[in-house]
Protein backbone atom coordinates (compact mmCIF):
# COMPACT_ATOMS: atom_id res chain seq x y z
CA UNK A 1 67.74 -123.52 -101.13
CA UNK A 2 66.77 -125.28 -104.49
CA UNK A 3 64.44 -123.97 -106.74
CA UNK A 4 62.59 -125.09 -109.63
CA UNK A 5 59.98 -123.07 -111.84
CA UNK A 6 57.72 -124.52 -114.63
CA UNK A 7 56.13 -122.62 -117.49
CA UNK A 8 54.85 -123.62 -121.00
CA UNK A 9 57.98 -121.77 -122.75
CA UNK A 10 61.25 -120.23 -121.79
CA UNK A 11 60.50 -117.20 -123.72
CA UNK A 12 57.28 -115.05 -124.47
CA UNK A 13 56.10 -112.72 -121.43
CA UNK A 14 55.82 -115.40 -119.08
CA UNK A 15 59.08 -116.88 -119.96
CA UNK A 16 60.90 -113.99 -119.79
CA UNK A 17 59.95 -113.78 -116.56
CA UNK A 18 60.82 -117.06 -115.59
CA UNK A 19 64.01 -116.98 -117.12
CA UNK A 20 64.81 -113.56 -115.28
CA UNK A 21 64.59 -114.99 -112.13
CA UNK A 22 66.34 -118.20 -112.74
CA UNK A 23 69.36 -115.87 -113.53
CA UNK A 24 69.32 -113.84 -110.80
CA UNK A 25 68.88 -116.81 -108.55
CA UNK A 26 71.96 -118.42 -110.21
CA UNK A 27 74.39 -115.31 -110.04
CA UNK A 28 73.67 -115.01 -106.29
CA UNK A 29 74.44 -118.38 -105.83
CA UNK A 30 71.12 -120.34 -105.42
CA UNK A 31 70.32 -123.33 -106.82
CA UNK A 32 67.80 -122.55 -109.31
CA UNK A 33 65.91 -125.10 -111.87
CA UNK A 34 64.31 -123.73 -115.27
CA UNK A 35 61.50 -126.27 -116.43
CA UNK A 36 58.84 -125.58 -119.81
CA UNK A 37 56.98 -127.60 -121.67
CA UNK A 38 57.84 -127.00 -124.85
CA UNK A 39 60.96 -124.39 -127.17
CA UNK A 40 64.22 -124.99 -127.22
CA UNK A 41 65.99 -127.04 -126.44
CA UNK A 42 67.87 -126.80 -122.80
CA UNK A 43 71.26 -125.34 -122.72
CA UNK A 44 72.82 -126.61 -119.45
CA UNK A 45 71.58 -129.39 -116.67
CA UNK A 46 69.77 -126.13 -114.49
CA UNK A 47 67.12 -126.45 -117.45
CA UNK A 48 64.82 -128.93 -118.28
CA UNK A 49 62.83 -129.38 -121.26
CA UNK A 50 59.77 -131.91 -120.67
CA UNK A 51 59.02 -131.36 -124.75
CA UNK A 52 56.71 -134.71 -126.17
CA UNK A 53 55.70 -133.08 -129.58
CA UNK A 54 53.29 -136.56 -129.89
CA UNK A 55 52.35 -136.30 -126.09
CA UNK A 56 51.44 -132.33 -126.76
CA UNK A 57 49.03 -133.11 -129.82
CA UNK A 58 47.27 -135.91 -128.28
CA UNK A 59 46.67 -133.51 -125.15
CA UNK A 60 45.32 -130.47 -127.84
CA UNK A 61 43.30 -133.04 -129.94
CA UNK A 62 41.59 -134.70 -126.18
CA UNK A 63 41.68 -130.96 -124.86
CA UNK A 64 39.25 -129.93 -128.33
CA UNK A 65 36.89 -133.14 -127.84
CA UNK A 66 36.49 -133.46 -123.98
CA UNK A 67 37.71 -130.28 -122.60
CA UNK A 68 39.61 -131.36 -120.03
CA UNK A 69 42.42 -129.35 -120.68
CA UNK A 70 45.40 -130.51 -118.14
CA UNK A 71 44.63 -133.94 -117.99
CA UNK A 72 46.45 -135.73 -120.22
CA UNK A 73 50.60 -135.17 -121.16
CA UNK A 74 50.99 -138.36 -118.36
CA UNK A 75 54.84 -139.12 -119.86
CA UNK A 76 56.01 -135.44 -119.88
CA UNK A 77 54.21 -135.04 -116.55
CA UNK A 78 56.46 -138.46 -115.17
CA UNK A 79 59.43 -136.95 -116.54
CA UNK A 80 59.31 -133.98 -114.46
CA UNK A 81 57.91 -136.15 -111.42
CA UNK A 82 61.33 -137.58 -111.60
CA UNK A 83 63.08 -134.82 -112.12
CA UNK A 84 61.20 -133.26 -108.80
CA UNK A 85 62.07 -136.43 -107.04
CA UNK A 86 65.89 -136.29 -108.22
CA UNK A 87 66.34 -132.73 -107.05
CA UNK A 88 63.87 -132.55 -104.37
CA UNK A 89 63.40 -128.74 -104.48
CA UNK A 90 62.20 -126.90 -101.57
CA UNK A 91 60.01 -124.19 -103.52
CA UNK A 92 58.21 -124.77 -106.60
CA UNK A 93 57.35 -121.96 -108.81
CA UNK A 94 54.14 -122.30 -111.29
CA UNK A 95 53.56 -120.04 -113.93
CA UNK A 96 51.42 -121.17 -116.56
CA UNK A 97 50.81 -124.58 -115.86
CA UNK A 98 48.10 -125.12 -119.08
CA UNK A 99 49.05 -125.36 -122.45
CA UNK A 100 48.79 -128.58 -123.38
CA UNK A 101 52.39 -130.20 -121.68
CA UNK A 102 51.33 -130.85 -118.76
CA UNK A 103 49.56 -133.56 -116.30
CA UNK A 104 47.50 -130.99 -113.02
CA UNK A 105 46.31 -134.02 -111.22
CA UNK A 106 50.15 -135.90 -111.11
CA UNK A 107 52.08 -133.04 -110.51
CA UNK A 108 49.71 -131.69 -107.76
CA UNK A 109 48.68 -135.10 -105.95
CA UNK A 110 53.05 -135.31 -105.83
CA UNK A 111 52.94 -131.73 -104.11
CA UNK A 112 50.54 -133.25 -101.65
CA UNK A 113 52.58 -136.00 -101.30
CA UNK A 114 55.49 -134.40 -100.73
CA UNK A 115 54.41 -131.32 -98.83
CA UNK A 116 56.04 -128.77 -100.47
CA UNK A 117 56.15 -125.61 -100.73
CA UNK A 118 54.63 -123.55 -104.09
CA UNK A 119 54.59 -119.79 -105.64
CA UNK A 120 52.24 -119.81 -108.12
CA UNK A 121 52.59 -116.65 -110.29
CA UNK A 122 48.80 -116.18 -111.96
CA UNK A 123 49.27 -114.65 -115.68
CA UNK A 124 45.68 -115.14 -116.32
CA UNK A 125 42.15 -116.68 -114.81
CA UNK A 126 42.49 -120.27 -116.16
CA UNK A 127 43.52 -121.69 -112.39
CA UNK A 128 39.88 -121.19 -110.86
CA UNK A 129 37.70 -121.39 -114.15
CA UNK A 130 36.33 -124.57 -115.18
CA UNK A 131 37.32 -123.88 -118.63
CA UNK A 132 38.79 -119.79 -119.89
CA UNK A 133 41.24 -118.30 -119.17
CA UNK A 134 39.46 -114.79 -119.49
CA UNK A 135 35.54 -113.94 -118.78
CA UNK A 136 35.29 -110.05 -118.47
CA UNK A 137 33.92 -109.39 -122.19
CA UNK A 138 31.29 -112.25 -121.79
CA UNK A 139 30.76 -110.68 -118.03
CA UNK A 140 30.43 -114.17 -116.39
CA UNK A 141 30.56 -114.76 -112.49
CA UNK A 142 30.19 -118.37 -113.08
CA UNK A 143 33.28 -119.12 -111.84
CA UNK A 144 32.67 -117.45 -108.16
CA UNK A 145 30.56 -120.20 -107.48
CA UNK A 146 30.68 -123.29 -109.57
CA UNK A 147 31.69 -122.89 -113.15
CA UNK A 148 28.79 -125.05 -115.75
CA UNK A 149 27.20 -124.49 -119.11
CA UNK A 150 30.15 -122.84 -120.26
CA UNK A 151 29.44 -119.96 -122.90
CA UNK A 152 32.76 -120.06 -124.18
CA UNK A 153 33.43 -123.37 -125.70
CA UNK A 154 34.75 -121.52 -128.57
CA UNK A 155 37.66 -120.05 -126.58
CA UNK A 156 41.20 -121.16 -125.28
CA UNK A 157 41.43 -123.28 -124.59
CA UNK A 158 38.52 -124.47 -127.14
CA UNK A 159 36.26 -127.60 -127.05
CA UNK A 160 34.25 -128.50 -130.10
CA UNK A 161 32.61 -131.37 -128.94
CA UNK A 162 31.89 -131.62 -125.29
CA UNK A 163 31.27 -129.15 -122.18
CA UNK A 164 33.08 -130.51 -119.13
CA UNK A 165 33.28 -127.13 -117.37
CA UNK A 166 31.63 -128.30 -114.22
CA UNK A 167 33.54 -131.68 -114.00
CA UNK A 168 36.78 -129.11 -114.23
CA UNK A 169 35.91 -126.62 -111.69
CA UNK A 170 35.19 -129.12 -109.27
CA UNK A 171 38.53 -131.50 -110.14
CA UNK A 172 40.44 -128.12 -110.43
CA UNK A 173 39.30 -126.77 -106.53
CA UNK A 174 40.38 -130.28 -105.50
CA UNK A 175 43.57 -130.29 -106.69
CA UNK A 176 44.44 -126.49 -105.73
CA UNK A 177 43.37 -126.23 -102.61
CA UNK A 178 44.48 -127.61 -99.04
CA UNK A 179 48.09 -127.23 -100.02
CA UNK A 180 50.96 -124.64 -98.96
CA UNK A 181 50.97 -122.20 -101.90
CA UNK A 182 51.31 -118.49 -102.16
CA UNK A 183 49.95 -116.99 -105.14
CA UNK A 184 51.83 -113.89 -106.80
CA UNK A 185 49.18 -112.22 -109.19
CA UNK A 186 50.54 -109.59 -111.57
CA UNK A 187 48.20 -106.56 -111.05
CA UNK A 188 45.58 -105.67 -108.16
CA UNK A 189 42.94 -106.60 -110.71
CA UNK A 190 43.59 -110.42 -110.56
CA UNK A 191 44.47 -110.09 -106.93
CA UNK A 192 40.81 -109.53 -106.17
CA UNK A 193 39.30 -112.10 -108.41
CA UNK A 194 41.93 -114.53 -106.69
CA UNK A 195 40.15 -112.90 -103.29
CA UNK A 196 36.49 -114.21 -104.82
CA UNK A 197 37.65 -117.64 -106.19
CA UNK A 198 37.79 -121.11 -104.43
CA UNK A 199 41.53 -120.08 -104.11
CA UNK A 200 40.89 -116.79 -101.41
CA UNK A 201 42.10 -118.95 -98.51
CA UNK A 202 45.63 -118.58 -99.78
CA UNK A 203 47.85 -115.51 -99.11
CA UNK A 204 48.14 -113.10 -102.08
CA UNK A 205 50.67 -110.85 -103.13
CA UNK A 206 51.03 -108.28 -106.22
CA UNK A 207 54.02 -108.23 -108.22
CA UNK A 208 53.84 -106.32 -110.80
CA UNK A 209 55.75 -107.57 -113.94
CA UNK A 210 58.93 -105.48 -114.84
CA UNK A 211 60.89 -104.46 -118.06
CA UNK A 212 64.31 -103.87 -118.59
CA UNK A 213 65.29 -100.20 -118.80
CA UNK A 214 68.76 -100.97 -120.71
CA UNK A 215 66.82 -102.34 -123.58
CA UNK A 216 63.35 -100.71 -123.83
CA UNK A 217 64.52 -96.79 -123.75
CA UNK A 218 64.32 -93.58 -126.35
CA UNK A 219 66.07 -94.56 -129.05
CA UNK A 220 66.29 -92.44 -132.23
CA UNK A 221 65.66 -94.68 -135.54
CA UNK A 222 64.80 -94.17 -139.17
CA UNK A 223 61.34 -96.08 -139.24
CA UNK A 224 59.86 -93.07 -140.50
CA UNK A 225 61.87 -92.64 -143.33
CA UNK A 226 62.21 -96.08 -144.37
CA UNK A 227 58.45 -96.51 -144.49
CA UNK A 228 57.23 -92.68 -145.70
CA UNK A 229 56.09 -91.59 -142.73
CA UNK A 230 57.42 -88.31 -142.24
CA UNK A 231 55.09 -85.85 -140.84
CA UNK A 232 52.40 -88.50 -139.97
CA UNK A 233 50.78 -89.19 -136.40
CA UNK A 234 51.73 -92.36 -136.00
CA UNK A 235 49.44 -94.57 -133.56
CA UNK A 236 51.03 -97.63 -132.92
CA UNK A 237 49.73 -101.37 -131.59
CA UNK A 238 52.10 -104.58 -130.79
CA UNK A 239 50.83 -107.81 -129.26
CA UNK A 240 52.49 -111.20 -129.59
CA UNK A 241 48.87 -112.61 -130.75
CA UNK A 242 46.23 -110.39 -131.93
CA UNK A 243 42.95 -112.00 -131.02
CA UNK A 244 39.67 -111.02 -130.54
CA UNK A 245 40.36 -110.01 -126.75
CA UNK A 246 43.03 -107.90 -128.29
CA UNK A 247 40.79 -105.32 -130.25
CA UNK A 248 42.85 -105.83 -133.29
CA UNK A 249 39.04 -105.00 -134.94
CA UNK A 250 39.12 -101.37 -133.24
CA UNK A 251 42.25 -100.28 -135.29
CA UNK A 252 39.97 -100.92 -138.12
CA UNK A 253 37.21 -98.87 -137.15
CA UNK A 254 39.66 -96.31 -135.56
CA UNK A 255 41.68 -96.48 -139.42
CA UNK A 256 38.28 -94.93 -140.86
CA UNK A 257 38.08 -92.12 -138.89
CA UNK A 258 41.56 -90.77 -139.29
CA UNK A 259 42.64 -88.76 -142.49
CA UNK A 260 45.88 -89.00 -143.91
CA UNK A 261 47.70 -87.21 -141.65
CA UNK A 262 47.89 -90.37 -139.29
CA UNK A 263 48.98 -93.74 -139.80
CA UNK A 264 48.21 -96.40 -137.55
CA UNK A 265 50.92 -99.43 -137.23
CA UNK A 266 50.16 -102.85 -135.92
CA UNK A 267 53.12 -105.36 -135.33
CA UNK A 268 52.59 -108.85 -134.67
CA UNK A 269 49.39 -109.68 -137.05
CA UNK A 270 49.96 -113.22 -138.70
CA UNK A 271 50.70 -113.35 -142.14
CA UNK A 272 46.70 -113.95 -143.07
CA UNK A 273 46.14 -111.38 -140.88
CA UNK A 274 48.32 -108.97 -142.53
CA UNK A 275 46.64 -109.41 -145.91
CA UNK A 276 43.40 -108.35 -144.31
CA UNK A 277 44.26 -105.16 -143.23
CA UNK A 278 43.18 -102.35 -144.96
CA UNK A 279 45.74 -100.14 -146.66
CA UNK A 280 45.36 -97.23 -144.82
CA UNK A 281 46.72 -99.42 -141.73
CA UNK A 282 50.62 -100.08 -141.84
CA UNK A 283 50.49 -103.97 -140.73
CA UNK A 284 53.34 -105.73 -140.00
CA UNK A 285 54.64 -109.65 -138.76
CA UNK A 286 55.86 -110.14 -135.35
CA UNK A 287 59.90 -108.77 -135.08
CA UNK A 288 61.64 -111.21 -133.39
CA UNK A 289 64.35 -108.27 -133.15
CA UNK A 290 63.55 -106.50 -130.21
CA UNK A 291 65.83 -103.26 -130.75
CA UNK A 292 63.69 -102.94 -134.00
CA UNK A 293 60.61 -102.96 -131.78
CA UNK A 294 62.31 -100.23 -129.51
CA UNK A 295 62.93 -98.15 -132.06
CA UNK A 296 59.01 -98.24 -133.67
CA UNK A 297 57.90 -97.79 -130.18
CA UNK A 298 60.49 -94.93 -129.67
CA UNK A 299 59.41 -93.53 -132.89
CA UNK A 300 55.41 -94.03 -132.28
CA UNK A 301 53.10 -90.88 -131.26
CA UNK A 302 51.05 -92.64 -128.82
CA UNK A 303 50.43 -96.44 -128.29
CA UNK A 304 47.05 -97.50 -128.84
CA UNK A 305 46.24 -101.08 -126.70
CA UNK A 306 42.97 -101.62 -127.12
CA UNK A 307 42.72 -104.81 -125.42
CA UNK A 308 39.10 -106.09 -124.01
CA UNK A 309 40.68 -108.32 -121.88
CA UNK A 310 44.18 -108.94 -119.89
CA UNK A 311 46.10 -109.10 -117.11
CA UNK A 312 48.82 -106.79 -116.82
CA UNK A 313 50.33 -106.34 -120.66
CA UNK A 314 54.02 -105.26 -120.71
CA UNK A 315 53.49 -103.65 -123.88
CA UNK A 316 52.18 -100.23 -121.58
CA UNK A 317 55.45 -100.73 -120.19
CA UNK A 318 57.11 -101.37 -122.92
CA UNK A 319 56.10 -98.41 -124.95
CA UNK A 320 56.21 -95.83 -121.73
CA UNK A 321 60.00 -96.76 -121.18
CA UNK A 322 60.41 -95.67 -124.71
CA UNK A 323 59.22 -92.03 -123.82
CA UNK A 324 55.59 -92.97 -125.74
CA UNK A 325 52.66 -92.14 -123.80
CA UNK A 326 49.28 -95.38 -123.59
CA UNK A 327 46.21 -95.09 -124.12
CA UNK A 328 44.74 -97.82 -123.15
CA UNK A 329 40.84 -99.34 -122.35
CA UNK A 330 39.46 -99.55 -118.43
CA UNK A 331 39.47 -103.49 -118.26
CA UNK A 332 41.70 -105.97 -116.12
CA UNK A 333 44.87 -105.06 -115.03
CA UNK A 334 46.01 -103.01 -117.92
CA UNK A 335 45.42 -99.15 -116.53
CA UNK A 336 47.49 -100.06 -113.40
CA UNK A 337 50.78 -99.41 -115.87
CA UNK A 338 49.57 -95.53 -116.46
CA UNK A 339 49.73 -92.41 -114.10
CA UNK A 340 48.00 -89.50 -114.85
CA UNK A 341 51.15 -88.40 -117.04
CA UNK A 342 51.93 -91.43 -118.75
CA UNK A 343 48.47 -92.26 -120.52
CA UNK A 344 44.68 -91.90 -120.90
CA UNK A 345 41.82 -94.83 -119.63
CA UNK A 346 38.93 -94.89 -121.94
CA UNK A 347 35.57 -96.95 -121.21
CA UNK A 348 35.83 -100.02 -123.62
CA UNK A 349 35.10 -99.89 -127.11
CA UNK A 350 35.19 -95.77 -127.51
CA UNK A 351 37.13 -95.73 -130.47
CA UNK A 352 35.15 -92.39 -131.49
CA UNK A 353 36.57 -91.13 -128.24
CA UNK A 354 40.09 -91.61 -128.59
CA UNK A 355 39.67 -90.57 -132.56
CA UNK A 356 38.32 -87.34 -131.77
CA UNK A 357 41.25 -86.44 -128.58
CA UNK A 358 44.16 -87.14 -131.30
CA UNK A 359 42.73 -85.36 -133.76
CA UNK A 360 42.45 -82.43 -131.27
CA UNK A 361 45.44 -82.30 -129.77
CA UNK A 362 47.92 -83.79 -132.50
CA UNK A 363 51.57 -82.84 -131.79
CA UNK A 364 54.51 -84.91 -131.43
CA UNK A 365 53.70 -87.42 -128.56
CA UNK A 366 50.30 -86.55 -127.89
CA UNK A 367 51.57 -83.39 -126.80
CA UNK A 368 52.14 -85.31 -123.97
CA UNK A 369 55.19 -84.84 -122.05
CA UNK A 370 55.73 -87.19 -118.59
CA UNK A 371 59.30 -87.92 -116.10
CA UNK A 372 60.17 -91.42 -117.92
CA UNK A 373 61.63 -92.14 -114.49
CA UNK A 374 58.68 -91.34 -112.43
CA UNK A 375 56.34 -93.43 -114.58
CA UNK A 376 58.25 -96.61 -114.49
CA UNK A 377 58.98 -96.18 -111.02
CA UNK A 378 58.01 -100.23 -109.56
CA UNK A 379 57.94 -101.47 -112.54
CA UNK A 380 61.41 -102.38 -113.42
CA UNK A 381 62.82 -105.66 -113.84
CA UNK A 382 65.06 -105.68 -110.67
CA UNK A 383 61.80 -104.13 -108.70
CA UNK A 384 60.10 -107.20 -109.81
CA UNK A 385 62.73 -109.80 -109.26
CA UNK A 386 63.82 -108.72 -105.68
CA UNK A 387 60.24 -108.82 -104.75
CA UNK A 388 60.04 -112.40 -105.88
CA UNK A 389 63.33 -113.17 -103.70
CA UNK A 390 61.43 -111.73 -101.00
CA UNK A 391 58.70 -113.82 -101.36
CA UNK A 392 61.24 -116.73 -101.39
CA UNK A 393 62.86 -115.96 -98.34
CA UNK A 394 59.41 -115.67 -96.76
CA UNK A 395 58.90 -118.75 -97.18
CA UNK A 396 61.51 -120.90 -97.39
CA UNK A 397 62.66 -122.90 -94.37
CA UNK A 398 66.50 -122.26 -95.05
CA UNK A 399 66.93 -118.92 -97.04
CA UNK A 400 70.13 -118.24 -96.16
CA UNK A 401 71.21 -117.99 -99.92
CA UNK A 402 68.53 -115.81 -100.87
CA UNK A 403 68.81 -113.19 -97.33
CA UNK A 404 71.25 -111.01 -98.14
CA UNK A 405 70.61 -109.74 -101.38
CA UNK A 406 66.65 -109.47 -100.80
CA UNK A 407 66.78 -108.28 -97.14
């Protein structure tokens, strides 16, 4: 069985993921293709780089003016056309497939061509919206039954000049439907907005994305002495882009109602965004070292993620496989990481809420103590990548390669 997945990088969330499973696929012996758009460059003739730096600015600059994000990058698009043609796979696996690298209407009129087979792993709503990728904080339904008027221009992927959003739903439902796909959607949350969309006819299955335990685990560290923290509450926040959706603005409001007994911590602000922060809030550049990030998270009291809208954000995970309980907001698929052990669900935006229940009860971890085991029980990495060989074998015509291992 040969197998190719595409994704905008081959690292970040998504990437990780896709690079997971092409390693897995390899070491039990399937033939398994890595393709992105754009990052490094490929190491070895199982990955594929489709990387047009021009190509990719001319898409963002006719994405910002006509916002028809996903149709332009025709060159990169042809290269992988070829690429499909030369290795005629039997599944292809979409991740994100927006981004700015990529051609929708020549890479899915050659699926129709070619009948085959796709998995389409949803990280976010972009696939049946006629232009976000997110809608909850603007509460829109638009998209259930023809996206128009769009009310967030401003957004990603962002359009300063003209509102297309009809002329994309419409193009979009054409080219994703009436094919042979199975869609893979990262939390129950997206599963039933997939089940309201122009996409419900196809079968959908939840995997939930998994961490590796060997890396993120309790692991003793001397952030606290290095940056003068001893005998704070330490409430901590990572993202890998803090955005609006992200609530980076509620650790400011929660950084006024906390004394000096706490310190909050927020890693991966950019370096403007770092200035900005007020002192009493301990801001700090994305690590690109992820045992330093194990360490704060190890280190951490509780893990504030705040976020207004997302999928299914491994940093829960991240931070509960490091022994630090979540607290996190009741919005997409982000509660679905936290048992009643492991974390606390607010309603969105309580900041005074969550202020007032550390303050209470402040004791190392929240006074919070949960089975690390228990709580990260489905959501490991090899949970997540035997599921996905499962979903191969489903599928696939001739999965002998794949049968063993995932049976």
């Amino acid at each position: 069985m040969k197998i190719i997945q595409i994704n905008t990088f081959p690292y970040k969330a998504t990437g990780s993921i896709m690079m997971n499973l092409h390693r897995l696929m390899q070491n039990q012996g399937i033939e398994s293709y890595a393709v992105w758009g754009r990052g490094r460059k490929p190491g070895n003739e199982y990955e594929i780089s489709l990387h047009d730096y021009f190509g990719m600015v001319y898409h963002g600059v006719y994405s910002r003016i006509t916002d028809k994000t996903g149709f332009a990058s025709k060159r990169a698009t042809q290269k992988l056309i070829d690429k499909l043609k030369e290795i005629k796979p039997d599944i292809i696996h979409l991740h994100n497939i927006h981004g700015y690298y990529i051609n929708i209407e020549m890479l899915f009129r050659h699926i129709r061509e070619q009948q085959i087979k796709v998995v389409w792993t949803l990280h976010d709503c972009w696939s049946f919206t006629g232009h976000c990728a997110y809608f909850d904080m603007i509460e829109c339904e638009k998209w259930k039954y023809g996206c128009h008027d769009c009310w967030q221009l401003n957004t990603y992927p962002v359009s300063k000049v003209m509102d297309n959003s009809e002329w994309n739903y419409q193009r979009k439902k054409e080219l994703f439907t009436g094919l042979d796909i199975t869609i893979i959607t990262p939390c129950s949350w997206l599963c039933g907005l997939v089940k309201q969309s122009y996409l419900k006819p196809y079968p959908v299955k939840v995997i939930y994305n998994g961490i590796d335990r060997n890396v993120f685990r309790p692991t003793e560290s001397d952030f606290r002495a290095k940056h003068g923290l001893e005998g704070k509450f330490i409430v901590l926040g990572v993202a890998s882009e803090w955005t609006v959706r992200k609530g980076l603005q509620d650790f400011i409001r929660l950084s006024t109602l906390l004394n000096d007994d706490y310190k909050i911590v927020v890693i991966g602000l950019t370096k403007k965004q770092v200035k900005e922060m007020p002192a009493s809030i301990l801001a700090m550049e994305r690590t690109s070292n992820v045992q330093e990030l194990v360490e704060i998270y190890s280190t951490a009291d509780i893990f504030f993620n705040p976020t207004y809208e997302d999928n299914f954000p491994s940093t829960n995970l991240e931070a509960i496989a490091c022994g630090t309980p979540v607290c996190t907001y009741q919005t997409g698929g982000s509660p679905e990481s936290l048992n009643h052990n492991s974390g606390i669900v607010l309603p969105v935006g309580q900041i005074n809420i969550f202020a007032a229940m550390i303050r209470e009860n402040r004791s190392p971890k929240y006074n919070m103590k949960f089975d690390i085991d228990e709580a990260m029980d489905g959501f490991e990495k090899e949970d997540m990548l035997k599921n996905y060989l499962t979903i191969y074998r489903t599928i696939g015509e001739d999965a002998d390669g794949i049968r063993e291992w995932a049976g």
